[in-house]
C-alpha atoms as a PDB file:
ATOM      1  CA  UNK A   1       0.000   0.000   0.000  1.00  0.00           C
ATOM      2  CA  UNK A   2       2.735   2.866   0.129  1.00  0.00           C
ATOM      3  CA  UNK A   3       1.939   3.060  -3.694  1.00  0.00           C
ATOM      4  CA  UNK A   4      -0.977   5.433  -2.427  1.00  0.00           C
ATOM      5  CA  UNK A   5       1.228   8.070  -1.929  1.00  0.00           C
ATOM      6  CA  UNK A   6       3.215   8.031  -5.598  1.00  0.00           C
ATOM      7  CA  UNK A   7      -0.566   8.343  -6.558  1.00  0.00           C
ATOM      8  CA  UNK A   8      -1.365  11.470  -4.050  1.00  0.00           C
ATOM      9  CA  UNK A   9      -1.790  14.132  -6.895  1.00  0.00           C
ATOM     10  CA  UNK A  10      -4.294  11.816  -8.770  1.00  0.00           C
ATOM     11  CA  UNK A  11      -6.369  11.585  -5.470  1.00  0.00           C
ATOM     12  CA  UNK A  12      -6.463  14.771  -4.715  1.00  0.00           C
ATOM     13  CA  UNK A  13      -7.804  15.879  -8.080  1.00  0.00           C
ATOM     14  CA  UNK A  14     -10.203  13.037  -7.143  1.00  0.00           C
ATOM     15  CA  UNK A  15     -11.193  14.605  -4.107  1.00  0.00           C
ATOM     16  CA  UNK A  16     -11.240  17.899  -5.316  1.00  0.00           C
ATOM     17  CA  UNK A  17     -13.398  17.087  -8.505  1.00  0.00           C
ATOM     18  CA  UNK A  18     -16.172  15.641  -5.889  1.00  0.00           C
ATOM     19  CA  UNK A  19     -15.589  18.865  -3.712  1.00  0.00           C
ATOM     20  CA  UNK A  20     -16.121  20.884  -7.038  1.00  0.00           C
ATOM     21  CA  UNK A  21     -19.327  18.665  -7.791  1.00  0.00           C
ATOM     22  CA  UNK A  22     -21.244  18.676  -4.587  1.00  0.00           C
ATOM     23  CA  UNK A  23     -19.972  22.101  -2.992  1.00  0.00           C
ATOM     24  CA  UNK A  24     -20.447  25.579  -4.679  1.00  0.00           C
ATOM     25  CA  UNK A  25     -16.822  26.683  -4.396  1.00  0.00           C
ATOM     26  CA  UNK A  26     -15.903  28.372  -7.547  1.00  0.00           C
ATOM     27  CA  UNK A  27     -11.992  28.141  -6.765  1.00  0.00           C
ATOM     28  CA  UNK A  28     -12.216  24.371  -7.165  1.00  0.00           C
ATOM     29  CA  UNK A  29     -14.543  24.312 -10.114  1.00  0.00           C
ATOM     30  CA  UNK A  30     -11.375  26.539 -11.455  1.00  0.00           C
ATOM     31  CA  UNK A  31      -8.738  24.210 -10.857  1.00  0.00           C
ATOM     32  CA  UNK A  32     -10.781  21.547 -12.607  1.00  0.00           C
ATOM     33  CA  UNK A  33     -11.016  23.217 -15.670  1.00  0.00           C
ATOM     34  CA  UNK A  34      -7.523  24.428 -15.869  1.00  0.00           C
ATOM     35  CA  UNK A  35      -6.490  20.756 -14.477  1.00  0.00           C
ATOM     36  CA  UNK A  36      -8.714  18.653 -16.737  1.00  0.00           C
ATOM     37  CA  UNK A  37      -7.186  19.737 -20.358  1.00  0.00           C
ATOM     38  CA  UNK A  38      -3.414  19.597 -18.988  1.00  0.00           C
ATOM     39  CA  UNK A  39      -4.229  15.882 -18.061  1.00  0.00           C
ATOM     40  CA  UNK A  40      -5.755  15.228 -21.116  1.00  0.00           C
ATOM     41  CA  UNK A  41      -2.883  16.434 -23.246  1.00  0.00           C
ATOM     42  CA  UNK A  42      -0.171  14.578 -21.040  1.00  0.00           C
ATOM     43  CA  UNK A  43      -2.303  11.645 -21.723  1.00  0.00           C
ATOM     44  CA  UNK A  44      -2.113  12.400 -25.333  1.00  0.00           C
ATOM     45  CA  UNK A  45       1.794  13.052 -25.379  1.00  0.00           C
ATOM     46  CA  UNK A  46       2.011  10.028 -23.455  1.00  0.00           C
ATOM     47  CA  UNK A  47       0.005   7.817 -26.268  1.00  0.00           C
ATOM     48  CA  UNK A  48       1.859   9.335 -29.392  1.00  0.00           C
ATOM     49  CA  UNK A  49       5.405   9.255 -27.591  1.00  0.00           C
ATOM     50  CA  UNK A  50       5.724   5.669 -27.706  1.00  0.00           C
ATOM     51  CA  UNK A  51       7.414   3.433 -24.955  1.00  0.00           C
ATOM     52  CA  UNK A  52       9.460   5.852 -23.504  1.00  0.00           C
ATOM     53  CA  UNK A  53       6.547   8.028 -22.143  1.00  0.00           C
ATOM     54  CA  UNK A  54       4.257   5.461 -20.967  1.00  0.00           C
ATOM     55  CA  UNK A  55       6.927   3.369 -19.242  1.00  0.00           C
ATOM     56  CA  UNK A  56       8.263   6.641 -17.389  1.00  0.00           C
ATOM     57  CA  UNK A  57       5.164   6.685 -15.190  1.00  0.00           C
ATOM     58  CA  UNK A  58       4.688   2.996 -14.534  1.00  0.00           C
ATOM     59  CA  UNK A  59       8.731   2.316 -13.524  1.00  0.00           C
ATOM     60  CA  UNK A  60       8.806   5.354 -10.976  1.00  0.00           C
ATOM     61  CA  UNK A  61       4.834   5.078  -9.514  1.00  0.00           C
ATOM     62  CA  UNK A  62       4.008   1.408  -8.760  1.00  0.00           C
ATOM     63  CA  UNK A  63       0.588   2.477  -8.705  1.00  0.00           C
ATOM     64  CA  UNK A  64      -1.640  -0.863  -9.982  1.00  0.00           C
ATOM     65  CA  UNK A  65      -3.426   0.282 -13.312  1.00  0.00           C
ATOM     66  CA  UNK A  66      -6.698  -0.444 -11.914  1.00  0.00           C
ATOM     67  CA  UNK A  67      -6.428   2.192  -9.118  1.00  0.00           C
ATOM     68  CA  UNK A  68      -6.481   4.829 -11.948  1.00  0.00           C
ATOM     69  CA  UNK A  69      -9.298   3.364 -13.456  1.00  0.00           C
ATOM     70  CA  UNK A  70     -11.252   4.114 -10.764  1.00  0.00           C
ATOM     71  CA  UNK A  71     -10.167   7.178  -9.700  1.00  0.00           C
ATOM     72  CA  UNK A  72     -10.779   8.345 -13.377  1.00  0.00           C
ATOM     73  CA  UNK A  73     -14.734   6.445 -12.957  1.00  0.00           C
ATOM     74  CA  UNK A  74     -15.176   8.066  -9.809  1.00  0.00           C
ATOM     75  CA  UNK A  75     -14.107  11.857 -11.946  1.00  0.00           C
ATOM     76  CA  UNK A  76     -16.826  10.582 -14.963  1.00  0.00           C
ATOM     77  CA  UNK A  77     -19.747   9.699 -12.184  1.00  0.00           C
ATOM     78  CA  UNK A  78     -19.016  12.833 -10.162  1.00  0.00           C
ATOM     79  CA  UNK A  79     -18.698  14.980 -13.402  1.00  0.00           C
ATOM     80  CA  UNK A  80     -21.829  13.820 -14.737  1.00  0.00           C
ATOM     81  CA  UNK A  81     -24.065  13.753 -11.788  1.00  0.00           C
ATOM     82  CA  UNK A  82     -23.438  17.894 -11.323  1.00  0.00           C
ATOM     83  CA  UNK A  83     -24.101  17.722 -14.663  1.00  0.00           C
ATOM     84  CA  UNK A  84     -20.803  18.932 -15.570  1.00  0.00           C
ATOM     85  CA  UNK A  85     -20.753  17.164 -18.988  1.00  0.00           C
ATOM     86  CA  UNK A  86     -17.470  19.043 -20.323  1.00  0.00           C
ATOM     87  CA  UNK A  87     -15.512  18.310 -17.430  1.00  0.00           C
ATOM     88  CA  UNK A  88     -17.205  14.378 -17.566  1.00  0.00           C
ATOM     89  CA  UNK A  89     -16.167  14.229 -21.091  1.00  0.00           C
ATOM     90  CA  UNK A  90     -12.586  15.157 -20.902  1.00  0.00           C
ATOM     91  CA  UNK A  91     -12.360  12.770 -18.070  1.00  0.00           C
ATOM     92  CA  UNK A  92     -13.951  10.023 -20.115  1.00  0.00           C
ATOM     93  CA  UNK A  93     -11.332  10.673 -22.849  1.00  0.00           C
ATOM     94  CA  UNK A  94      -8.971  10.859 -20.050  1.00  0.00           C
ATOM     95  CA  UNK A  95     -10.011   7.063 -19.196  1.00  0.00           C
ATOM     96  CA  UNK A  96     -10.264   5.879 -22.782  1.00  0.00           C
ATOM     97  CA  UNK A  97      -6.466   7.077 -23.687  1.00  0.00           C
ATOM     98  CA  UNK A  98      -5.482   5.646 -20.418  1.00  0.00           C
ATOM     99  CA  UNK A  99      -6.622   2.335 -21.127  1.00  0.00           C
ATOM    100  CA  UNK A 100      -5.222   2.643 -25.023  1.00  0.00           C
ATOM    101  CA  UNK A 101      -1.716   3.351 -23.329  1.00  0.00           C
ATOM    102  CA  UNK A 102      -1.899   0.444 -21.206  1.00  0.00           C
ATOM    103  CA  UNK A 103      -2.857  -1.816 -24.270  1.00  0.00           C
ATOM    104  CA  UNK A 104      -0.290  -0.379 -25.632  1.00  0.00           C
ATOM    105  CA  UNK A 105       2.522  -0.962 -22.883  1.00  0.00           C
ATOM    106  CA  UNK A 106       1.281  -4.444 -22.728  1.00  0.00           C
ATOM    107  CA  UNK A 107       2.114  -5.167 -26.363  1.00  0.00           C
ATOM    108  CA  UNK A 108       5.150  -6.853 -27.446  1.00  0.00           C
ATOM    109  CA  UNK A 109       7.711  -4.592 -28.814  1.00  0.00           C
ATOM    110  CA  UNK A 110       7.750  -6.574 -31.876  1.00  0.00           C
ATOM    111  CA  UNK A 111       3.920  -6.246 -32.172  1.00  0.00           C
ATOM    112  CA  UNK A 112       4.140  -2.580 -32.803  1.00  0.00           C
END
């Protein structure tokens, strides 16, 4: 379990994204939307950069795959139930490259 704290940030966008989605605090709603498209363009470096990008990240965190997935469910369901569909979308894109870069990873270099 001391994985959880390589994957602190990711929580706390978590937690903050909830906070956003059930408080009216306009600072967080902020950070969201400034944090959401930076995430979703790492994600997309990380996809077209090949190996060397998406290893990176999964050497130096240890954090199982599947604790992202649900961090980034848990961003889609709270996005969506405030009815925060831009914010719910980017975060579903953020899942779907997420999952294509762990295909991806999983692939024999030979494969690609």
């Amino acid at each position: 379990m001391t994985w959880i704290k390589n994957a602190f940030v990711d929580v706390a966008v978590t937690l903050l994204i909830v906070l956003a989605t059930t408080q009216d605090l306009a600072w967080a709603r902020w950070i969201v939307l400034l944090y959401t498209p930076l995430m979703l363009i790492l994600k997309i470096a990380v996809l077209l950069g090949g190996r060397t990008l998406g290893r990176i990240k999964q050497k130096d965190s240890g954090v199982p795959v599947w604790f992202y997935h649900v961090l980034y469910a848990v961003n889609v369901v709270a996005a969506s139930a405030d009815r925060w569909w831009i914010v719910a979308g980017g975060w579903a894109l953020i899942w779907i490259l997420s999952i294509a870069t762990d295909v991806r990873a999983r692939r024999p270099v030979a494969a690609r």
